[in-house]
C-alpha atoms as a PDB file:
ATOM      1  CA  UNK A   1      21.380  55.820   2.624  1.00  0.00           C
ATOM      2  CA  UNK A   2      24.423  56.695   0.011  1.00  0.00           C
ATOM      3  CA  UNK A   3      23.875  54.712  -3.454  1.00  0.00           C
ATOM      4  CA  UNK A   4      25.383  51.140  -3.671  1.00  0.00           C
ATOM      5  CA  UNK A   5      28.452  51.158  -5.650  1.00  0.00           C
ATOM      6  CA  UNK A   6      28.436  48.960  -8.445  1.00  0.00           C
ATOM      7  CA  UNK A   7      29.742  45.144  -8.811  1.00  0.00           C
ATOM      8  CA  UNK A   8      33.273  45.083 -10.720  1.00  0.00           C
ATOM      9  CA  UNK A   9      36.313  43.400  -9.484  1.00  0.00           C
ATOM     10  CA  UNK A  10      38.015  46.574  -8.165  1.00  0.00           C
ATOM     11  CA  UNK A  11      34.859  47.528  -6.065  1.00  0.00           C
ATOM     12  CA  UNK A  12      34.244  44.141  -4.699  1.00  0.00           C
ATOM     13  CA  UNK A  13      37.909  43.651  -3.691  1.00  0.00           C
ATOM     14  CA  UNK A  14      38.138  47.337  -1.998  1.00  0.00           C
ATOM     15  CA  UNK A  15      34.376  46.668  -0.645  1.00  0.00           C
ATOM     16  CA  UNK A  16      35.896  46.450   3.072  1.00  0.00           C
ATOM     17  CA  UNK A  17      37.256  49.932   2.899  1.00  0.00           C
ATOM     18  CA  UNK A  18      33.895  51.496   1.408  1.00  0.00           C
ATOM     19  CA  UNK A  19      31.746  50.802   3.783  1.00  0.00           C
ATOM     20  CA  UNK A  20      28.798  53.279   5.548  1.00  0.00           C
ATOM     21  CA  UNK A  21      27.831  53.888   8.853  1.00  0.00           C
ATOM     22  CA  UNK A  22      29.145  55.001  12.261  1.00  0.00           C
ATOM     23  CA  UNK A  23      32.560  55.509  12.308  1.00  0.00           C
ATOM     24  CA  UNK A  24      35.611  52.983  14.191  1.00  0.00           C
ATOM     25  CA  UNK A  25      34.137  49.845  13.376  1.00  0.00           C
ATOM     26  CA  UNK A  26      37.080  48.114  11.799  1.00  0.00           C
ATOM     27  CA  UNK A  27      39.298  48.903  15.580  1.00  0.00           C
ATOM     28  CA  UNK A  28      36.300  47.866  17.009  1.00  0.00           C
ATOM     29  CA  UNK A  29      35.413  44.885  15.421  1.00  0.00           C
ATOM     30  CA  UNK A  30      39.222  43.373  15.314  1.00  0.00           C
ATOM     31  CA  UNK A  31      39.864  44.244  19.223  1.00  0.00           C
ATOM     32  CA  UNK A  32      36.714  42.766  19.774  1.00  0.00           C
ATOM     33  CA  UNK A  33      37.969  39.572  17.516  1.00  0.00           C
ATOM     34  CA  UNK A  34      41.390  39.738  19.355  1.00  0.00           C
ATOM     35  CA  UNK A  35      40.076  38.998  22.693  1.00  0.00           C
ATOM     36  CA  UNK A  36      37.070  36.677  22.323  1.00  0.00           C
ATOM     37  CA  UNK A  37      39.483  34.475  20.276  1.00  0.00           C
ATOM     38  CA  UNK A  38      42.284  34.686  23.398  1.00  0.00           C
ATOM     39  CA  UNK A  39      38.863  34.173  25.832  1.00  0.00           C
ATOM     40  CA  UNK A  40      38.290  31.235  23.929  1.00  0.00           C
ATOM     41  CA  UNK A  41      41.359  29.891  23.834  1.00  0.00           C
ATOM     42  CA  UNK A  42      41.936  30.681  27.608  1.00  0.00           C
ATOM     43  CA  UNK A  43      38.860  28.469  28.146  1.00  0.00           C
ATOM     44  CA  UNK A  44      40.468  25.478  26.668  1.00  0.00           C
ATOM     45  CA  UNK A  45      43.403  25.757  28.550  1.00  0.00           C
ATOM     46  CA  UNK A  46      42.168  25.983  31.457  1.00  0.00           C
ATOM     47  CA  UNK A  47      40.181  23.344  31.265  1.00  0.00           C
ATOM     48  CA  UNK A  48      42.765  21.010  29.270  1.00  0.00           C
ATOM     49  CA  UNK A  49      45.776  22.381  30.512  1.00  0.00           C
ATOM     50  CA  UNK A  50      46.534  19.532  33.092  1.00  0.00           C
ATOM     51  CA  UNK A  51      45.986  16.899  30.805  1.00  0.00           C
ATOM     52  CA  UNK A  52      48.183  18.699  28.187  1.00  0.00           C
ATOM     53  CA  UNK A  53      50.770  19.451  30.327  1.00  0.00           C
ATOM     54  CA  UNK A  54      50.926  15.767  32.039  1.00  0.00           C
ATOM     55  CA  UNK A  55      51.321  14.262  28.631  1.00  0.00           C
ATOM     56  CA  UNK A  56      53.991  16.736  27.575  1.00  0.00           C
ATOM     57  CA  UNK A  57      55.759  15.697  30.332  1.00  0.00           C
ATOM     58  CA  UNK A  58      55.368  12.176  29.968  1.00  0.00           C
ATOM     59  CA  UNK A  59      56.652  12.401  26.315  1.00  0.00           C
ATOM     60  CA  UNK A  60      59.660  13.656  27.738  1.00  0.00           C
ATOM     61  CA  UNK A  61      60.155  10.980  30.205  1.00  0.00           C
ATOM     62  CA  UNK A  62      59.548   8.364  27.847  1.00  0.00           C
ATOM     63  CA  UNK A  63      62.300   6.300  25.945  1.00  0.00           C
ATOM     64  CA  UNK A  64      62.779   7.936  22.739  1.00  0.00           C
ATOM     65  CA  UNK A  65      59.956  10.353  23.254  1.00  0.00           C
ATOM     66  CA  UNK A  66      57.091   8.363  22.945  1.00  0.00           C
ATOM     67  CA  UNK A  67      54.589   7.261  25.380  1.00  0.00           C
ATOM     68  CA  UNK A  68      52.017   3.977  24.784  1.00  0.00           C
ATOM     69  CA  UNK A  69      49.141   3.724  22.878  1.00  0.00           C
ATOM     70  CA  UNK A  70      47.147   3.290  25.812  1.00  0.00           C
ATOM     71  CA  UNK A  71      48.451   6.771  27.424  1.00  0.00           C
ATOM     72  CA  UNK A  72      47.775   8.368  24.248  1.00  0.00           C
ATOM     73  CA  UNK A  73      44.561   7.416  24.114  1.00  0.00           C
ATOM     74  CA  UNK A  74      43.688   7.679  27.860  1.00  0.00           C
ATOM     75  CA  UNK A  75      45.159  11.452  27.257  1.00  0.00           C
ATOM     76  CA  UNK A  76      42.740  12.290  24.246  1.00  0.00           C
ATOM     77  CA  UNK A  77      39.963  10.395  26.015  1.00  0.00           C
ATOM     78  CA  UNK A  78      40.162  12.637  28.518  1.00  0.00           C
ATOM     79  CA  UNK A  79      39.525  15.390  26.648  1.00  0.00           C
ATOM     80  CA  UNK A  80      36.845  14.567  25.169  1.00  0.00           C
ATOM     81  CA  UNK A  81      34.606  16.537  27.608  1.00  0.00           C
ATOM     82  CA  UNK A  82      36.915  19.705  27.012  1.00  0.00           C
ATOM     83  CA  UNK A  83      36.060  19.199  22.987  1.00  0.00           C
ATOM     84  CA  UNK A  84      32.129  18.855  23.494  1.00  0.00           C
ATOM     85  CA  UNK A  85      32.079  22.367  25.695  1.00  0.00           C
ATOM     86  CA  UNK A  86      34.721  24.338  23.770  1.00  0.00           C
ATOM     87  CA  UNK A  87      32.773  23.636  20.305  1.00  0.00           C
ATOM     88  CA  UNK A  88      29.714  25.254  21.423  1.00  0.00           C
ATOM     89  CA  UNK A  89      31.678  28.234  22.359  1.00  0.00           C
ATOM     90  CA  UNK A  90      33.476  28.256  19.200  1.00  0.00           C
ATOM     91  CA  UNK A  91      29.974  28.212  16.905  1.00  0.00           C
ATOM     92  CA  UNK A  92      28.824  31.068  19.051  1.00  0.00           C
ATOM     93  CA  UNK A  93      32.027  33.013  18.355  1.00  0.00           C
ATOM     94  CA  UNK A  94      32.020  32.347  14.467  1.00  0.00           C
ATOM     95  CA  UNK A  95      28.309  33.666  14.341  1.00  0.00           C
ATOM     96  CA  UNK A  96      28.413  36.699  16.269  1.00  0.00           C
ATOM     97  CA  UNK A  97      31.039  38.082  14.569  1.00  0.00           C
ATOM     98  CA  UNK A  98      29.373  36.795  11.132  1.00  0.00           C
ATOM     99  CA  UNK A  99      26.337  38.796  12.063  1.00  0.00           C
ATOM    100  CA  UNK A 100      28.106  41.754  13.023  1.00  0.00           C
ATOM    101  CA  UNK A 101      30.101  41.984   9.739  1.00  0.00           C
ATOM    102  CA  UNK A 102      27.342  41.131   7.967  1.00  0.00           C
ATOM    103  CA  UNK A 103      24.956  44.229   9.460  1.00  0.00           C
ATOM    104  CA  UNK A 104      27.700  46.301   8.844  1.00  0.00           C
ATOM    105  CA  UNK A 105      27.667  45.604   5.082  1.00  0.00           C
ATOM    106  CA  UNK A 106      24.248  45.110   4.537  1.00  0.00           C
ATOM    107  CA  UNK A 107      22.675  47.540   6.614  1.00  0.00           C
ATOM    108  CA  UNK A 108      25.202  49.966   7.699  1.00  0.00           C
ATOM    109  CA  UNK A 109      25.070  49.121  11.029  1.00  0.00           C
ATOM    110  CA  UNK A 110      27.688  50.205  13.841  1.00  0.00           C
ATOM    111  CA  UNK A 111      29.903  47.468  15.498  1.00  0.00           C
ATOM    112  CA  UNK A 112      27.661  45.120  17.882  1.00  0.00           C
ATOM    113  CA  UNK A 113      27.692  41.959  19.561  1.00  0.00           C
ATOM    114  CA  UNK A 114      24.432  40.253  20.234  1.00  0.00           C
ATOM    115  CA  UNK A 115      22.122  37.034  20.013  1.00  0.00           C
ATOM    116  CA  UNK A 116      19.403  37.572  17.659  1.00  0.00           C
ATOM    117  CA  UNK A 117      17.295  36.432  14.945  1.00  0.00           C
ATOM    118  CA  UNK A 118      19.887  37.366  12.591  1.00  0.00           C
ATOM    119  CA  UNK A 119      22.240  35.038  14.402  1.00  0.00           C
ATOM    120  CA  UNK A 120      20.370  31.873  14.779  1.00  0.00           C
ATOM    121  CA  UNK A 121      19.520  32.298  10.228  1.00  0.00           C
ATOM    122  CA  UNK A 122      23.212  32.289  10.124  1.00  0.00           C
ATOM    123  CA  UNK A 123      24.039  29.394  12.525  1.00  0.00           C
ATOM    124  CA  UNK A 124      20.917  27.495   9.989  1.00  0.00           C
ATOM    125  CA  UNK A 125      23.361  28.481   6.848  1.00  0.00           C
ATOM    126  CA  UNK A 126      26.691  27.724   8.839  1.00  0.00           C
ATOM    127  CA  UNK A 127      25.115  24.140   9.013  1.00  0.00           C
ATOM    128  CA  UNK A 128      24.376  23.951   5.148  1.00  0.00           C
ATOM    129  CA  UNK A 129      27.591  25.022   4.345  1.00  0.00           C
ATOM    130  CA  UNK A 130      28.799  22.096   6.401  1.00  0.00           C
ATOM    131  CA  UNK A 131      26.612  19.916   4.592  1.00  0.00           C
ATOM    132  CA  UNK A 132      27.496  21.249   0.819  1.00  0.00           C
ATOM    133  CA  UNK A 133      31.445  20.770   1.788  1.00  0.00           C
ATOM    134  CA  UNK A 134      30.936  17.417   3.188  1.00  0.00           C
ATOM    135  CA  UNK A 135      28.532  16.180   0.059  1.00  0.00           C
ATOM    136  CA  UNK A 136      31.093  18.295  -2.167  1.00  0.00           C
ATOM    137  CA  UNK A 137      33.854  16.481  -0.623  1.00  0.00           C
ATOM    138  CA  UNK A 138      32.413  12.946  -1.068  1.00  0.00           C
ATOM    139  CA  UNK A 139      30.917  13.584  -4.663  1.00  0.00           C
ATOM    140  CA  UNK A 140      34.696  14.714  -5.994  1.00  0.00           C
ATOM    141  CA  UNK A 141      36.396  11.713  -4.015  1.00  0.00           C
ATOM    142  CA  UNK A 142      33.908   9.394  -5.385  1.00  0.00           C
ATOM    143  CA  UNK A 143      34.125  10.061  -8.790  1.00  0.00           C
ATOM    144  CA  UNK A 144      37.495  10.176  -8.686  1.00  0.00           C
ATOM    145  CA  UNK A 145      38.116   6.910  -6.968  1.00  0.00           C
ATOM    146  CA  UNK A 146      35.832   5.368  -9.706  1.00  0.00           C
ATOM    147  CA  UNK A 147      37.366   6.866 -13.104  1.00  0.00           C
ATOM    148  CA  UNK A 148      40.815   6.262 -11.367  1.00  0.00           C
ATOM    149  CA  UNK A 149      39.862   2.559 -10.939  1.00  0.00           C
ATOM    150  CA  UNK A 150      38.639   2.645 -14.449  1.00  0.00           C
ATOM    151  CA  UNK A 151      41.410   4.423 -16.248  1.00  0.00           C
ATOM    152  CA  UNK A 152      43.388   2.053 -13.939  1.00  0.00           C
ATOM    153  CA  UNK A 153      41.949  -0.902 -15.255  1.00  0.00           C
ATOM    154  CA  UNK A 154      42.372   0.017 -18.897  1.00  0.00           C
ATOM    155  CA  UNK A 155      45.566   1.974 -19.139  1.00  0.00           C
ATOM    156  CA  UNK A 156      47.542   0.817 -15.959  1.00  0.00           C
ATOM    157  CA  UNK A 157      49.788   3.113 -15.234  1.00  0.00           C
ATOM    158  CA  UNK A 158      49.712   5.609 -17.698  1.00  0.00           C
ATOM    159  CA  UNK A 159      46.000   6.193 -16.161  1.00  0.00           C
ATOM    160  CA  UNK A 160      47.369   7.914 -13.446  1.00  0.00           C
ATOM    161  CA  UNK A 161      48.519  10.882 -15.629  1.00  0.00           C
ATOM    162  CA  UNK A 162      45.105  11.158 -16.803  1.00  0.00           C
ATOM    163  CA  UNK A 163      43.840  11.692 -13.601  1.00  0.00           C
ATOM    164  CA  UNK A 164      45.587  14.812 -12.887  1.00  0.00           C
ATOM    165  CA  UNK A 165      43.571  17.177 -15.143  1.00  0.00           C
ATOM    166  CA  UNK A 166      40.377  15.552 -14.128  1.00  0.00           C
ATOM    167  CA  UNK A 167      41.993  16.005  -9.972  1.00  0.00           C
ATOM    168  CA  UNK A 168      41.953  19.979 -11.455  1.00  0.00           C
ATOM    169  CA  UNK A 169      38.714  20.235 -12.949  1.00  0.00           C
ATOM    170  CA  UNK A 170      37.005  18.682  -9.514  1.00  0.00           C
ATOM    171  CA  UNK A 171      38.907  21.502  -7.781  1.00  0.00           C
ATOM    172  CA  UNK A 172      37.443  23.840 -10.189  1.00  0.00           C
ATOM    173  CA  UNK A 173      34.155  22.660  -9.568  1.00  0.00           C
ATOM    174  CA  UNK A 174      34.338  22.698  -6.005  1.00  0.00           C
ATOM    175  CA  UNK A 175      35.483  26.137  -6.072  1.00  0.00           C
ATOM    176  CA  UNK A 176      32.692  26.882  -8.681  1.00  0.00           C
ATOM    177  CA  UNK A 177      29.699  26.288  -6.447  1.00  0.00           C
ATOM    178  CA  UNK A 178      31.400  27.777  -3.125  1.00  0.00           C
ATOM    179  CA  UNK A 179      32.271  30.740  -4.620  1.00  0.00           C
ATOM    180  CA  UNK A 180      28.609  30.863  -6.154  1.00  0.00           C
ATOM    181  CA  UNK A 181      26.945  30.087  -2.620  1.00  0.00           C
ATOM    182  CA  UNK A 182      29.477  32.553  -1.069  1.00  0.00           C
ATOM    183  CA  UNK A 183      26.726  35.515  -0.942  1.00  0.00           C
ATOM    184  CA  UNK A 184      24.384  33.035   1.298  1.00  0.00           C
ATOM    185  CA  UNK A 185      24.956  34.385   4.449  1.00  0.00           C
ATOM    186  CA  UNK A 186      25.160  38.558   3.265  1.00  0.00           C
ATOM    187  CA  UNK A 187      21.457  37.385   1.976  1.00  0.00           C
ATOM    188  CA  UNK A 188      20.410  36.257   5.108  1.00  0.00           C
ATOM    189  CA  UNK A 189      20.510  39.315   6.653  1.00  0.00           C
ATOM    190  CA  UNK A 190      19.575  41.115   3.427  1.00  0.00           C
ATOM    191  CA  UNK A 191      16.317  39.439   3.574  1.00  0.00           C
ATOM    192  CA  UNK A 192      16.105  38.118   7.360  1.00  0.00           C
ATOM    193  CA  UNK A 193      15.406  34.859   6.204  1.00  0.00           C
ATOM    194  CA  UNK A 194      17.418  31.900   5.731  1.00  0.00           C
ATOM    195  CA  UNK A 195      18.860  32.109   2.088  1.00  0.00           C
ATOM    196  CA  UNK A 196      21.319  29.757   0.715  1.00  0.00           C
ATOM    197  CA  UNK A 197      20.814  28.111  -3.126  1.00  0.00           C
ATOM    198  CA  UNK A 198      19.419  31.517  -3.820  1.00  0.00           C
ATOM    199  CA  UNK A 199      22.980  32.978  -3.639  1.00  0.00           C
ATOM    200  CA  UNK A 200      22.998  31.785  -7.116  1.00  0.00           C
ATOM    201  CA  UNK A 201      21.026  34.119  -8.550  1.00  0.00           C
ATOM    202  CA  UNK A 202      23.584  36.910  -6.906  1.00  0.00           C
ATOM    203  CA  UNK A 203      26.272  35.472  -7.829  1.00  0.00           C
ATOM    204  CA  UNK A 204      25.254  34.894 -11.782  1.00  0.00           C
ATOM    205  CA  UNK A 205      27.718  36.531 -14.085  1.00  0.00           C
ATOM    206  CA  UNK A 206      29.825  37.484 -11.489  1.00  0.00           C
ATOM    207  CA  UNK A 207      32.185  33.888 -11.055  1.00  0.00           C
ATOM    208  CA  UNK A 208      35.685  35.073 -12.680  1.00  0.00           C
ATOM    209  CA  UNK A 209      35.163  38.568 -10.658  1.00  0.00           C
ATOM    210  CA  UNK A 210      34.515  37.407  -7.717  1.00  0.00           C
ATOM    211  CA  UNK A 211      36.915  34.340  -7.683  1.00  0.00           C
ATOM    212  CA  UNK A 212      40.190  36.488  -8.775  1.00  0.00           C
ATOM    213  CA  UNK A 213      38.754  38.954  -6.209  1.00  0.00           C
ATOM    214  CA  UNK A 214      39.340  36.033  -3.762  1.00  0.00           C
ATOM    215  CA  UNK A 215      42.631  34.950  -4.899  1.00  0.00           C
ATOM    216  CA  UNK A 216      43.703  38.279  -4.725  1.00  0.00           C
ATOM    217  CA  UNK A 217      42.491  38.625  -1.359  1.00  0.00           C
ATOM    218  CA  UNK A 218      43.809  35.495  -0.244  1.00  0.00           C
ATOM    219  CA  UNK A 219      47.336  36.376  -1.649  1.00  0.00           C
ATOM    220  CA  UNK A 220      47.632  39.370   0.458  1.00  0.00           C
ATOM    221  CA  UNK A 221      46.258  37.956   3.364  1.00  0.00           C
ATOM    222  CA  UNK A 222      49.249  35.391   3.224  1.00  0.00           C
ATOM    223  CA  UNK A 223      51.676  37.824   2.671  1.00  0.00           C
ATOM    224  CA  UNK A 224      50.529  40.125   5.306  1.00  0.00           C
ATOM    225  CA  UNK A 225      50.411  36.619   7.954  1.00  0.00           C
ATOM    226  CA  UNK A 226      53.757  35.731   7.128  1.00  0.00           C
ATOM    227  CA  UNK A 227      55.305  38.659   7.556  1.00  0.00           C
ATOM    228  CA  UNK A 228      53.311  39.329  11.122  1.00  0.00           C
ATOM    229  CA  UNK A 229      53.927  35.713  12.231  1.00  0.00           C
ATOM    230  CA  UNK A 230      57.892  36.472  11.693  1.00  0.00           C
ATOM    231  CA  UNK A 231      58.059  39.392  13.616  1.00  0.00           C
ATOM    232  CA  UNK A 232      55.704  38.608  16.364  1.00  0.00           C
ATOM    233  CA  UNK A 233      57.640  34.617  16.245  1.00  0.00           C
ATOM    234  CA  UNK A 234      60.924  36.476  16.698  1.00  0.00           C
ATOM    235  CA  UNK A 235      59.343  38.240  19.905  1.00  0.00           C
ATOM    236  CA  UNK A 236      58.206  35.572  21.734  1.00  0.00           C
ATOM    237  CA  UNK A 237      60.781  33.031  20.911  1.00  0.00           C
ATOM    238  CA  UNK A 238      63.310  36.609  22.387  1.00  0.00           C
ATOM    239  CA  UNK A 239      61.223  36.036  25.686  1.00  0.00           C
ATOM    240  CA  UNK A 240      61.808  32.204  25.746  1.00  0.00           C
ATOM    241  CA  UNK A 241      65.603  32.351  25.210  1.00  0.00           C
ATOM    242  CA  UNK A 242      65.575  34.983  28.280  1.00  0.00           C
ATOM    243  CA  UNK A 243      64.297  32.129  30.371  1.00  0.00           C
ATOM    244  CA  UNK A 244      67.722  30.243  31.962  1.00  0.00           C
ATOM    245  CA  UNK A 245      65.799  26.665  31.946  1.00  0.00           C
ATOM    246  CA  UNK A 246      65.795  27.239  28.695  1.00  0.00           C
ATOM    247  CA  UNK A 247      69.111  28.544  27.729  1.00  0.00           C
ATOM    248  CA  UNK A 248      70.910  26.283  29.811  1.00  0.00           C
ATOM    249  CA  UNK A 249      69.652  23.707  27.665  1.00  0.00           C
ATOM    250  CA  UNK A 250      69.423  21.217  30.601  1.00  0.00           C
ATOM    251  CA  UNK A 251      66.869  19.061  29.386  1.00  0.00           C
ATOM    252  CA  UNK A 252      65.214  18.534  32.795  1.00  0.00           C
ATOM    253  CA  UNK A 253      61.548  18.280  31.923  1.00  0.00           C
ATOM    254  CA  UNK A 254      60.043  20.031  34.852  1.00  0.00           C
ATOM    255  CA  UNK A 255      62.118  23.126  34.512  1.00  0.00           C
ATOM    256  CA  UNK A 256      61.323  23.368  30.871  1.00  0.00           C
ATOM    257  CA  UNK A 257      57.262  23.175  31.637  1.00  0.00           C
ATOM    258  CA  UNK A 258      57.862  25.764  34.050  1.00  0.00           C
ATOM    259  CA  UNK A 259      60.090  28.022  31.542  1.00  0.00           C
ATOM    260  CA  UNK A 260      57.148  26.892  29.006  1.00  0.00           C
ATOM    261  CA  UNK A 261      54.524  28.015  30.858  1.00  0.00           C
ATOM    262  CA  UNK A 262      55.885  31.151  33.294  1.00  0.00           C
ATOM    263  CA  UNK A 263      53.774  34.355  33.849  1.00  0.00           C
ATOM    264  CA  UNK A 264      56.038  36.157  31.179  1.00  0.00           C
ATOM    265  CA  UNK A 265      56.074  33.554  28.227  1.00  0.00           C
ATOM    266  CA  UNK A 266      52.894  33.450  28.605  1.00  0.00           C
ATOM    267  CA  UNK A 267      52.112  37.072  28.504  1.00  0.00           C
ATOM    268  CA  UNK A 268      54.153  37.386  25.452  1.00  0.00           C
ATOM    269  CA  UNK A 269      52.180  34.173  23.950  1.00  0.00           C
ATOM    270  CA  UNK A 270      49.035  35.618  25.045  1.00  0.00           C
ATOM    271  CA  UNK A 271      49.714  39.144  23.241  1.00  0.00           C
ATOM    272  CA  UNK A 272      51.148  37.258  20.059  1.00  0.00           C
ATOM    273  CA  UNK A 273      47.563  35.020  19.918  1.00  0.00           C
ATOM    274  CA  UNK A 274      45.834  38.436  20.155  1.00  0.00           C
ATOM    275  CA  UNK A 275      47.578  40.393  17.180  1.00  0.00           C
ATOM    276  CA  UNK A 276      47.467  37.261  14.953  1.00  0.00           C
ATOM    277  CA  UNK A 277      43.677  37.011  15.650  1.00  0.00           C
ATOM    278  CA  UNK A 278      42.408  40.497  15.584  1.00  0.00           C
ATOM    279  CA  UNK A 279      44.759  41.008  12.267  1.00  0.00           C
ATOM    280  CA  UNK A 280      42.355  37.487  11.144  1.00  0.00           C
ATOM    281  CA  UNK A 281      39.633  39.093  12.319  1.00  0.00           C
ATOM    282  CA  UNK A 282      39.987  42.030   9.495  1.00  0.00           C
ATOM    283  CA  UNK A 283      41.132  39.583   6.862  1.00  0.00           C
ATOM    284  CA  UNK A 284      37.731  37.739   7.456  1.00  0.00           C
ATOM    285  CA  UNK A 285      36.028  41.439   7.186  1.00  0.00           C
ATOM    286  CA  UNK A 286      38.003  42.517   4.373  1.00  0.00           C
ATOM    287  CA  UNK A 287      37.235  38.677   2.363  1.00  0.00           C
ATOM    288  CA  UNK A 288      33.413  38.862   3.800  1.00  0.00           C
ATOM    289  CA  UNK A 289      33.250  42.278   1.717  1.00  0.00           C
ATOM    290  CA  UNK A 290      33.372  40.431  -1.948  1.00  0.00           C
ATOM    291  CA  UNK A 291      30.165  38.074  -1.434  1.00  0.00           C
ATOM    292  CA  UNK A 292      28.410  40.927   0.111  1.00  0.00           C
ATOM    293  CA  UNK A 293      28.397  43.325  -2.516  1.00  0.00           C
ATOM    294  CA  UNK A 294      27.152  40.587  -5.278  1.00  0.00           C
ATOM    295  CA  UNK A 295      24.549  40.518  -2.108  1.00  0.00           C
ATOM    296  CA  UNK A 296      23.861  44.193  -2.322  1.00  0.00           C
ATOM    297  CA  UNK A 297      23.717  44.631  -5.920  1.00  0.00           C
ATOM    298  CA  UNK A 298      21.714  41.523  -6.515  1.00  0.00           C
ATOM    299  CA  UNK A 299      19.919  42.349  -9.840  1.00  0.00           C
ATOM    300  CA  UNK A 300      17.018  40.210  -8.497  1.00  0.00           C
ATOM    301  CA  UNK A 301      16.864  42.049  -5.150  1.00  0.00           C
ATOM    302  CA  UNK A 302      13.577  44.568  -5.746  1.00  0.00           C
ATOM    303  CA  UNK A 303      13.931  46.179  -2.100  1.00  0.00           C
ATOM    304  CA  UNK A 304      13.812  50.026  -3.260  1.00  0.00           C
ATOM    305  CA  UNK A 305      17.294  50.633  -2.191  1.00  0.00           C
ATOM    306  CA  UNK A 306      18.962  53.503  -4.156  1.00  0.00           C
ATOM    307  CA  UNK A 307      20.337  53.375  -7.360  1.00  0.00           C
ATOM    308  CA  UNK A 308      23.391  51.724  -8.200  1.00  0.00           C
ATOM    309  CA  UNK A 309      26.584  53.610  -8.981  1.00  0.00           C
ATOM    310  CA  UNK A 310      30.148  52.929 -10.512  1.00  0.00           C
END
């Protein structure tokens, strides 16, 4: 096993391109992403895509636009049973792919797919961090509401001004204890246990790093989007204007679900929703690479894994 680089900013934000093991893992790994996310997807259309469609349609028949309350409802109520089958799929997605990023740091694993033990630890700590954003959520809003209503009561309006730097600091704290936690599931397979308020102890010392790591990393990752979503937007909106339903502009709603939803728009659609995931795919990689080298270079980890390096 080659020695575990050390934990600095630089190293934990170029993590994703350090990593060991069998080679092609990253083309692997996002044409893997790239096509379970479209199989997904395909799954909910095709399953919802009558209901969707009808309702499009009825928009567009309806004065002004709009259709009833009752329609609307009957329409979402209806897919309901799409919702309750899709979601399953969609927590199996999220922690395959977790697991196999995470081997791949942690253990140096080669790009793989499966059900395991390691899989079913990470589906527990997917469920925590549900809970900690949810309690997170509700602590911040709550304390909030109250000194608002307080500062309210004794300041009136010029309250409100106070509450802005206290709106930051709950912000700050929220991001304090994620970023903290963010280790939790790199642990998990470190240790092949569940591990969650533990990530503490590999994240201690290591906040500002890691967070400006993050910000970095999400900065780039917006940049990179943007740009992609222009290029691949001005290809498939090309292929739309091609379609004469379209360019004839003769509002006929039946012709335009047909241009909408022809073999070739959605071909082009289908390729677009590909890119845009597998290029997600690596930005969840590349931003899973931060937490798991606090993981790997855990001060309190006594595994006899080399030494650490710079």
């Amino acid at each position: 096993m080659m020695p575990i680089r050390e934990f600095s900013f630089g190293n934990a934000l170029s993590h994703w391109s350090n990593t060991q093991g069998p080679g092609g893992f990253l083309w692997k790994y996002a044409l893997a992403y790239g096509l379970a996310t479209v199989a997904v997807l395909g799954v909910f259309l095709l399953l919802a895509g009558g209901a969707i469609m009808q309702f499009v349609s009825m928009s567009a028949q309806a004065p002004g636009g709009t259709v009833s309350d009752q329609e609307a409802l009957r329409m979402l109520g209806s897919l309901v049973p799409v919702f309750l089958l899709t979601i399953p799929l969609a927590i199996l997605f999220w922690v395959v792919f977790e697991g196999a990023l995470q081997r791949r740091y942690i253990r140096d694993e080669g790009f793989s797919l499966r059900i395991s033990g390691d899989e079913g630890r990470l589906f527990v700590v997917g469920l925590l961090w549900l809970l900690t954003f949810i309690g997170l959520y509700l602590a911040v809003a709550i304390v909030l509401a109250i000194i608002a209503g307080a500062l309210g009561a004794m300041l009136g309006e010029a309250g409100i001004f106070l509450m802005i730097p206290l709106a930051i600091a709950g912000v700050v704290g929220f991001a304090w204890v994620v970023v903290r936690l963010s280790p939790a599931s790199a642990m998990t397979i470190r240790d092949r246990k569940i591990t969650f308020t533990s990530a503490f102890q590999a994240s201690k010392g290591r906040f500002w790093q890691m967070f400006f790591a993050f910000i970095i990393m999400a900065i780039i990752a917006y940049i990179v989007s943007l740009v992609l979503q222009l290029i691949l937007g001005a290809m498939i909106g090309g292929a739309m204007m091609t379609n004469p339903a379209i360019m004839n502009g003769t509002g006929d709603p039946e012709a335009m679900m047909a241009a909408l939803f022809s073999p070739s728009t959605l071909v082009m659609a289908g390729f677009v929703y590909f890119v845009m995931s597998a290029v997600q795919g690596l930005i969840q990689f590349a931003w899973a690479g931060i937490p798991a080298l606090a993981a790997k270079t855990d001060p309190n980890w006594t595994s006899g894994q080399a030494d650490v390096f710079a």
